[in-house]
PDB file of N, CA and C in Angstrom:
ATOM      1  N   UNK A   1     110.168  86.414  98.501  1.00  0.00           N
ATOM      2  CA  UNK A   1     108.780  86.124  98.295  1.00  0.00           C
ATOM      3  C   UNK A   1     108.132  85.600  99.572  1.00  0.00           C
ATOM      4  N   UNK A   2     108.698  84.842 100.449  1.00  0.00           N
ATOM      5  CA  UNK A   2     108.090  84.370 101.585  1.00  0.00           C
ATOM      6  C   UNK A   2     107.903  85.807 102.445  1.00  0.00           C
ATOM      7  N   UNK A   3     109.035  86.028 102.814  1.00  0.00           N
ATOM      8  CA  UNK A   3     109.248  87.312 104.053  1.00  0.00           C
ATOM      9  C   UNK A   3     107.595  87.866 102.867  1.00  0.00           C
ATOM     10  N   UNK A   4     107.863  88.587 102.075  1.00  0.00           N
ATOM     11  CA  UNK A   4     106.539  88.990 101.433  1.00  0.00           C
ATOM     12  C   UNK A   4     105.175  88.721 102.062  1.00  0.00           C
ATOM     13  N   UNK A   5     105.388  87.307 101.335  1.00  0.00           N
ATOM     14  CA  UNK A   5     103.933  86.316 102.025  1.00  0.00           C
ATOM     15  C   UNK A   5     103.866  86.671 103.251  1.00  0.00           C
ATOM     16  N   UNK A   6     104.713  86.479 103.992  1.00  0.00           N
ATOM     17  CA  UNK A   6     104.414  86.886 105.851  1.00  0.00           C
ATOM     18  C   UNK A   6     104.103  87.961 106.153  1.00  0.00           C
ATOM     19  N   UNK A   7     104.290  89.242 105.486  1.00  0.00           N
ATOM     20  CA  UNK A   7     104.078  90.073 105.547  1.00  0.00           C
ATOM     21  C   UNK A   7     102.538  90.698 105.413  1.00  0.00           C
ATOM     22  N   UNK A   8     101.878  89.795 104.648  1.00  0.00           N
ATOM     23  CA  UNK A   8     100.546  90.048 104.310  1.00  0.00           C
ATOM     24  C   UNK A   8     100.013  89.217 104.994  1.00  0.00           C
ATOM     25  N   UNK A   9     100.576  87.837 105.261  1.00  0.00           N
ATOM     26  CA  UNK A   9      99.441  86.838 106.086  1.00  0.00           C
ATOM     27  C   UNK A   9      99.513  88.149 107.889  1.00  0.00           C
ATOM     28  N   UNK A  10     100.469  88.705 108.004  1.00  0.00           N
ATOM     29  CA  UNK A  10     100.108  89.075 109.192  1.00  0.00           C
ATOM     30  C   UNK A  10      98.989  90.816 109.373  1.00  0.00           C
ATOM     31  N   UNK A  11      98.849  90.905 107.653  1.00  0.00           N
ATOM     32  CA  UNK A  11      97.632  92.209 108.189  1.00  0.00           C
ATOM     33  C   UNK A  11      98.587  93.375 107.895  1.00  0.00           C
ATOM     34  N   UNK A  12      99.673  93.579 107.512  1.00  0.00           N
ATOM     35  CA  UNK A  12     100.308  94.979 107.270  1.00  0.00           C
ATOM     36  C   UNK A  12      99.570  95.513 106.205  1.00  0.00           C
ATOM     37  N   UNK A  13      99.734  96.870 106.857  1.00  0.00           N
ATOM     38  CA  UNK A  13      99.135  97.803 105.901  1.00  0.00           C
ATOM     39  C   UNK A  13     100.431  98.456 105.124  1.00  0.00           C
ATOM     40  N   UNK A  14     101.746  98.362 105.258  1.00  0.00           N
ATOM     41  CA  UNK A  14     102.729  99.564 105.214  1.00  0.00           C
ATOM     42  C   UNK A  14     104.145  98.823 105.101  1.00  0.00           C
ATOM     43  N   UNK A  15     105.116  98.716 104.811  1.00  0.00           N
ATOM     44  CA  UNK A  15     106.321  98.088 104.755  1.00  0.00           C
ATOM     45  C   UNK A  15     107.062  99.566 104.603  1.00  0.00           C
ATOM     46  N   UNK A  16     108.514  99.571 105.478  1.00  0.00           N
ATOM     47  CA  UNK A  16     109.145 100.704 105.641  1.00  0.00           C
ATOM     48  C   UNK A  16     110.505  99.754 105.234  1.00  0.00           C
ATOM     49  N   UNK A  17     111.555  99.877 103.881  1.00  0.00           N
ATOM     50  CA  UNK A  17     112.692  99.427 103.510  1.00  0.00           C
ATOM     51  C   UNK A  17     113.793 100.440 103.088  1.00  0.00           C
ATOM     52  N   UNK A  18     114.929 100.309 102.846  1.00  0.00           N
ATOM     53  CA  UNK A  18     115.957 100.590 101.883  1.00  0.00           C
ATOM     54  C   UNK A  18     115.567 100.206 100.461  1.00  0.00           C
ATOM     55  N   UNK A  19     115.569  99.525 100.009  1.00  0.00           N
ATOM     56  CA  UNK A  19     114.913  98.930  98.655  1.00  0.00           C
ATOM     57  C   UNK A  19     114.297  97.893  98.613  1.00  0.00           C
ATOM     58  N   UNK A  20     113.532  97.493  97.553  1.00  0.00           N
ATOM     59  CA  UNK A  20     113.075  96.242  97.274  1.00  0.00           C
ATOM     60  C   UNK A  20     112.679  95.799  95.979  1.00  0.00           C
ATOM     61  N   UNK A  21     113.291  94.465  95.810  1.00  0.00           N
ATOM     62  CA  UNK A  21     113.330  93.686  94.616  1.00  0.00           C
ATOM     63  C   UNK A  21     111.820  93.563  93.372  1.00  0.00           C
ATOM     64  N   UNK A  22     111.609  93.448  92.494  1.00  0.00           N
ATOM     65  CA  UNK A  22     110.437  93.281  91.385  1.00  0.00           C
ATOM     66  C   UNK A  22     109.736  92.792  92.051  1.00  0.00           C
ATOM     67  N   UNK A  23     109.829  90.948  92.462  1.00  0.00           N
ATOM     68  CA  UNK A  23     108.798  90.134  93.316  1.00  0.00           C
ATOM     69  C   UNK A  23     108.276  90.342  93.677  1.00  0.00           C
ATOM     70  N   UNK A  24     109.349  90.927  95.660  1.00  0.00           N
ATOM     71  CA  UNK A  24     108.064  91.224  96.156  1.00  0.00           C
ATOM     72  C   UNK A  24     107.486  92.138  96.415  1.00  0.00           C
ATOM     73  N   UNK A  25     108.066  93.281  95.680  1.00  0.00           N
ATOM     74  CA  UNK A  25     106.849  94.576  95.437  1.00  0.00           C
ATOM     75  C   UNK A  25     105.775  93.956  94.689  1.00  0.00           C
ATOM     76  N   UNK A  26     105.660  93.521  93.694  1.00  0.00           N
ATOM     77  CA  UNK A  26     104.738  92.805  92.820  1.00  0.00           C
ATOM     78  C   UNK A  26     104.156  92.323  93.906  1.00  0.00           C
ATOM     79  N   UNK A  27     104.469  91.240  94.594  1.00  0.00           N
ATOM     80  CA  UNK A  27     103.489  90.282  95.579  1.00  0.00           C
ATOM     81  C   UNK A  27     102.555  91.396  96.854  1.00  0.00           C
ATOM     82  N   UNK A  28     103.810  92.650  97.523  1.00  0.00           N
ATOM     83  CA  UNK A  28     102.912  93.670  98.075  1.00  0.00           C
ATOM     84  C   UNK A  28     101.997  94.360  97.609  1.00  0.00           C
ATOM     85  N   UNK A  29     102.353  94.642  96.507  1.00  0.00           N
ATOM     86  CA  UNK A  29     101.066  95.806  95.902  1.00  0.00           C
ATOM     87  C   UNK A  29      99.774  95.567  95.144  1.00  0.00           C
ATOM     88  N   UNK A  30      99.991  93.923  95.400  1.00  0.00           N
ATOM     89  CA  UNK A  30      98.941  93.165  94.667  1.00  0.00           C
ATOM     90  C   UNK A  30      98.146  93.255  96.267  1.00  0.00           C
ATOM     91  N   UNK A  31      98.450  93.324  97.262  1.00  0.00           N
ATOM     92  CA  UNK A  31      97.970  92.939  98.048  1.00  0.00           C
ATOM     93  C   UNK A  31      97.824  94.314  99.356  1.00  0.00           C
ATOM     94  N   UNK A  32      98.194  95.589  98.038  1.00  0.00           N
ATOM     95  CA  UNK A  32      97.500  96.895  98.624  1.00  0.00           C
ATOM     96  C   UNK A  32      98.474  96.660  99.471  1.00  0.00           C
ATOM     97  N   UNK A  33     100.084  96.513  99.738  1.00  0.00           N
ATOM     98  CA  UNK A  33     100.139  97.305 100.999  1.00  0.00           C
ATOM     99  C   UNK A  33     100.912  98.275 100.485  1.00  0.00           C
ATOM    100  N   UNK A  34     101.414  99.233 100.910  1.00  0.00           N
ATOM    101  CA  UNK A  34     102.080 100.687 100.689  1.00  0.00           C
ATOM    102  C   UNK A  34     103.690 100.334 100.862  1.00  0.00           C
ATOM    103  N   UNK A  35     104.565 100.753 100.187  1.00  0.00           N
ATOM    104  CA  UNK A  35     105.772 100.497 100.538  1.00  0.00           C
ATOM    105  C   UNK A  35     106.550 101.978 100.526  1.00  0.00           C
ATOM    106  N   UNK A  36     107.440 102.174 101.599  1.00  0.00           N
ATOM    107  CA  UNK A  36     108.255 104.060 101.665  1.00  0.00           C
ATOM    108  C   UNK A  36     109.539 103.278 102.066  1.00  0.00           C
ATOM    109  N   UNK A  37     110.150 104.145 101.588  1.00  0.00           N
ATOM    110  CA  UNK A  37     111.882 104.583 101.413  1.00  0.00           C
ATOM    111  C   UNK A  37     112.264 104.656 103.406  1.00  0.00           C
ATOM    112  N   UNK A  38     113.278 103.958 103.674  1.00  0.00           N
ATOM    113  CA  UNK A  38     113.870 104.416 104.968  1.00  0.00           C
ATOM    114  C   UNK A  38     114.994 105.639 105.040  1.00  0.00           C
ATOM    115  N   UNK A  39     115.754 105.554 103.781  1.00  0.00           N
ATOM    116  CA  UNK A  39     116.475 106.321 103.486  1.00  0.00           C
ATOM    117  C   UNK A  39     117.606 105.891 104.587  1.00  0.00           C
ATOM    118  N   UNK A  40     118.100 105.004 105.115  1.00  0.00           N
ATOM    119  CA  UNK A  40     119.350 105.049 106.255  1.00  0.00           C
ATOM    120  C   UNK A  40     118.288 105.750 108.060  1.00  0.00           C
ATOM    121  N   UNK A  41     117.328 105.996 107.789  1.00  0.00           N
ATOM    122  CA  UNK A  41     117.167 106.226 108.870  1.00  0.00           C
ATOM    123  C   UNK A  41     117.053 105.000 110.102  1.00  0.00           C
ATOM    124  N   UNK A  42     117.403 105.380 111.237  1.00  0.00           N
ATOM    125  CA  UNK A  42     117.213 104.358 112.471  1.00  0.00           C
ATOM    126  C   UNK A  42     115.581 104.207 112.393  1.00  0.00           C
ATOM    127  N   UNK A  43     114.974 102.776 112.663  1.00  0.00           N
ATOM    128  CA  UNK A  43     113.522 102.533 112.693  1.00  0.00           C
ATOM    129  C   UNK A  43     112.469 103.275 113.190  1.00  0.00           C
ATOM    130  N   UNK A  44     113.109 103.655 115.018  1.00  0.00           N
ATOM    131  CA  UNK A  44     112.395 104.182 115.300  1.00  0.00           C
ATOM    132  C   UNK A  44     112.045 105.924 114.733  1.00  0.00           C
ATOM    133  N   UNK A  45     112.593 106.598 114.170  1.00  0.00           N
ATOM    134  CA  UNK A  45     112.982 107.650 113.245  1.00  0.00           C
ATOM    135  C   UNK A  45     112.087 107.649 112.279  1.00  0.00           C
ATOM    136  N   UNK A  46     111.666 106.328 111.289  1.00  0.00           N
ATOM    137  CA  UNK A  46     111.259 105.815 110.072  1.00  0.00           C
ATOM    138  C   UNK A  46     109.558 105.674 110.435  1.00  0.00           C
ATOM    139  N   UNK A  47     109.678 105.032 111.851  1.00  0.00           N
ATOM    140  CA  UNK A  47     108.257 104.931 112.328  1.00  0.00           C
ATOM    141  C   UNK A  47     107.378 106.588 112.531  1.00  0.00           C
ATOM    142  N   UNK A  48     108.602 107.356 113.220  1.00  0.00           N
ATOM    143  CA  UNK A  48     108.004 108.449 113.472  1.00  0.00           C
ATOM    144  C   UNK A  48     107.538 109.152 112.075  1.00  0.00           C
ATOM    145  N   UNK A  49     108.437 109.579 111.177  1.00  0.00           N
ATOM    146  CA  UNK A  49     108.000 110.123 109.924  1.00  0.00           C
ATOM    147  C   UNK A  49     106.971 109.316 109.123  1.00  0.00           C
ATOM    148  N   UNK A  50     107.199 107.335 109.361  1.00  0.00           N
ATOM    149  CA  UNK A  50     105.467 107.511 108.395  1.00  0.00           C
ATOM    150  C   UNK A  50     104.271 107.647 108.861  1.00  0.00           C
ATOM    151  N   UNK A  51     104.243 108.088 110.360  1.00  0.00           N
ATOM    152  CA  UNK A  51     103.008 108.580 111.194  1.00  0.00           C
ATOM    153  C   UNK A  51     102.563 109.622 110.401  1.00  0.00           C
ATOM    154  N   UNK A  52     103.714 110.777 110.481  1.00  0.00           N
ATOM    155  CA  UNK A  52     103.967 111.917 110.270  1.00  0.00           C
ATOM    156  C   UNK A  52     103.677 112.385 108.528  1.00  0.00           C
ATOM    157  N   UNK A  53     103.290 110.875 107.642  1.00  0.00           N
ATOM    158  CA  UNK A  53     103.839 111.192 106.122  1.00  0.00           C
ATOM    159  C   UNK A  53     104.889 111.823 105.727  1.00  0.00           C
ATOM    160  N   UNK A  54     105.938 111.544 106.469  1.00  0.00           N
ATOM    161  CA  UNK A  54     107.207 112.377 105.904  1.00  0.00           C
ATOM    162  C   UNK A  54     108.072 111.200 105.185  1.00  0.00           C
ATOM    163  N   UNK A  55     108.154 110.105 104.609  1.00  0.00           N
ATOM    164  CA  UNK A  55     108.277 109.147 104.145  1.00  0.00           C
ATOM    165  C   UNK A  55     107.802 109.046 102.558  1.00  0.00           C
ATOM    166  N   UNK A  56     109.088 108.908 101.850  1.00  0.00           N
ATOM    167  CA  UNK A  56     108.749 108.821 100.323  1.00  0.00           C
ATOM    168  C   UNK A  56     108.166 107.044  99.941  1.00  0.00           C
ATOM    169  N   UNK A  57     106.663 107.340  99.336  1.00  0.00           N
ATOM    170  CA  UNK A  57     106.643 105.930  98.592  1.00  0.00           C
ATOM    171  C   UNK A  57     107.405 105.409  97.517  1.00  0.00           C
ATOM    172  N   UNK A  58     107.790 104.480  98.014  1.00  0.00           N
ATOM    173  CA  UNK A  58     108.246 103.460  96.409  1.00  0.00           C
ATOM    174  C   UNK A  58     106.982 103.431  95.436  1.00  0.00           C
ATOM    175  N   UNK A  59     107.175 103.402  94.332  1.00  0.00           N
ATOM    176  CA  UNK A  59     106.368 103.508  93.609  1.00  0.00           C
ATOM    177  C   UNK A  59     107.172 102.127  91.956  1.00  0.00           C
ATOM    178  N   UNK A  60     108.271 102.241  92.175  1.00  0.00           N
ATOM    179  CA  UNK A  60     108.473 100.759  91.259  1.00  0.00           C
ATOM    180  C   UNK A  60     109.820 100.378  92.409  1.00  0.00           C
ATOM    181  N   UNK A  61     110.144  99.342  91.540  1.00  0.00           N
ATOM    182  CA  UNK A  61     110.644  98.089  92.396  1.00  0.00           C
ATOM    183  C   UNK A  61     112.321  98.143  92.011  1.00  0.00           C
ATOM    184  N   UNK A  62     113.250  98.157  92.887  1.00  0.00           N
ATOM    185  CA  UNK A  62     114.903  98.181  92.221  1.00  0.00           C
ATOM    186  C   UNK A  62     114.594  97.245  91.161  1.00  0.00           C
ATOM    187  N   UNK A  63     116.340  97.826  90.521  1.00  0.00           N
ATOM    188  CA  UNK A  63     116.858  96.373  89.456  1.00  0.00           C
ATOM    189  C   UNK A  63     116.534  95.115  89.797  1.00  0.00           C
ATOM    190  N   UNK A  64     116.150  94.137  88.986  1.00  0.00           N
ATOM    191  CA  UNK A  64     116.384  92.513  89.327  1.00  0.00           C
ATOM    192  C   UNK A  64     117.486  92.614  89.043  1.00  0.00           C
ATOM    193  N   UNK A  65     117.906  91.468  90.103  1.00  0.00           N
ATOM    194  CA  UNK A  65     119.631  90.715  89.947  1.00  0.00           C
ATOM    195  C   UNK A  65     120.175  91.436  91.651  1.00  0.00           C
ATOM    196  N   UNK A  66     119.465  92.900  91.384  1.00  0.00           N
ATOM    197  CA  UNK A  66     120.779  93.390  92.833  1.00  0.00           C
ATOM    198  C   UNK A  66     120.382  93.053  94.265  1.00  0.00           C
ATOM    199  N   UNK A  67     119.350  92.242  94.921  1.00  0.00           N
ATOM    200  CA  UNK A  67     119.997  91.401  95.702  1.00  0.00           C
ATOM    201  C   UNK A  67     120.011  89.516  96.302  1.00  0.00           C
ATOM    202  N   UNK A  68     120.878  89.581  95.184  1.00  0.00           N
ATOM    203  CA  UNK A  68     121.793  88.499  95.515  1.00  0.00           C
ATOM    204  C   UNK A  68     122.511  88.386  95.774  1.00  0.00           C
TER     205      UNK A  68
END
């Protein structure tokens, strides 16, 4: 939830992950930002394709519980 919070106090429009928990998708998408799949790719890779829209959105949030 914090990393979240920071995430919006700094102006992102976009979050690029492996997964992410109920929270703080809940806390991002309240707050309009877009969240896409990395799929294992290296960042700079991840950056290029969501220029590109080649990047799948998340659209709901993993299981609760899986990471802890």
């Amino acid at each position: 939830m914090k990393a979240a919070q920071s995430v919006i106090n700094k102006g992102v429009e976009a979050v690029i992950t492996g997964n992410i928990g109920p929270n703080a998708y809940q806390v991002l998408r309240k707050a309009g930002i877009r969240i896409f799949k990395a799929g294992g790719k290296k960042v700079r890779e991840a950056i290029e394709d969501l220029k590109n829209n080649e990047l799948e959105e998340i659209t709901s949030p993993g299981p609760r519980g899986m990471f802890k």
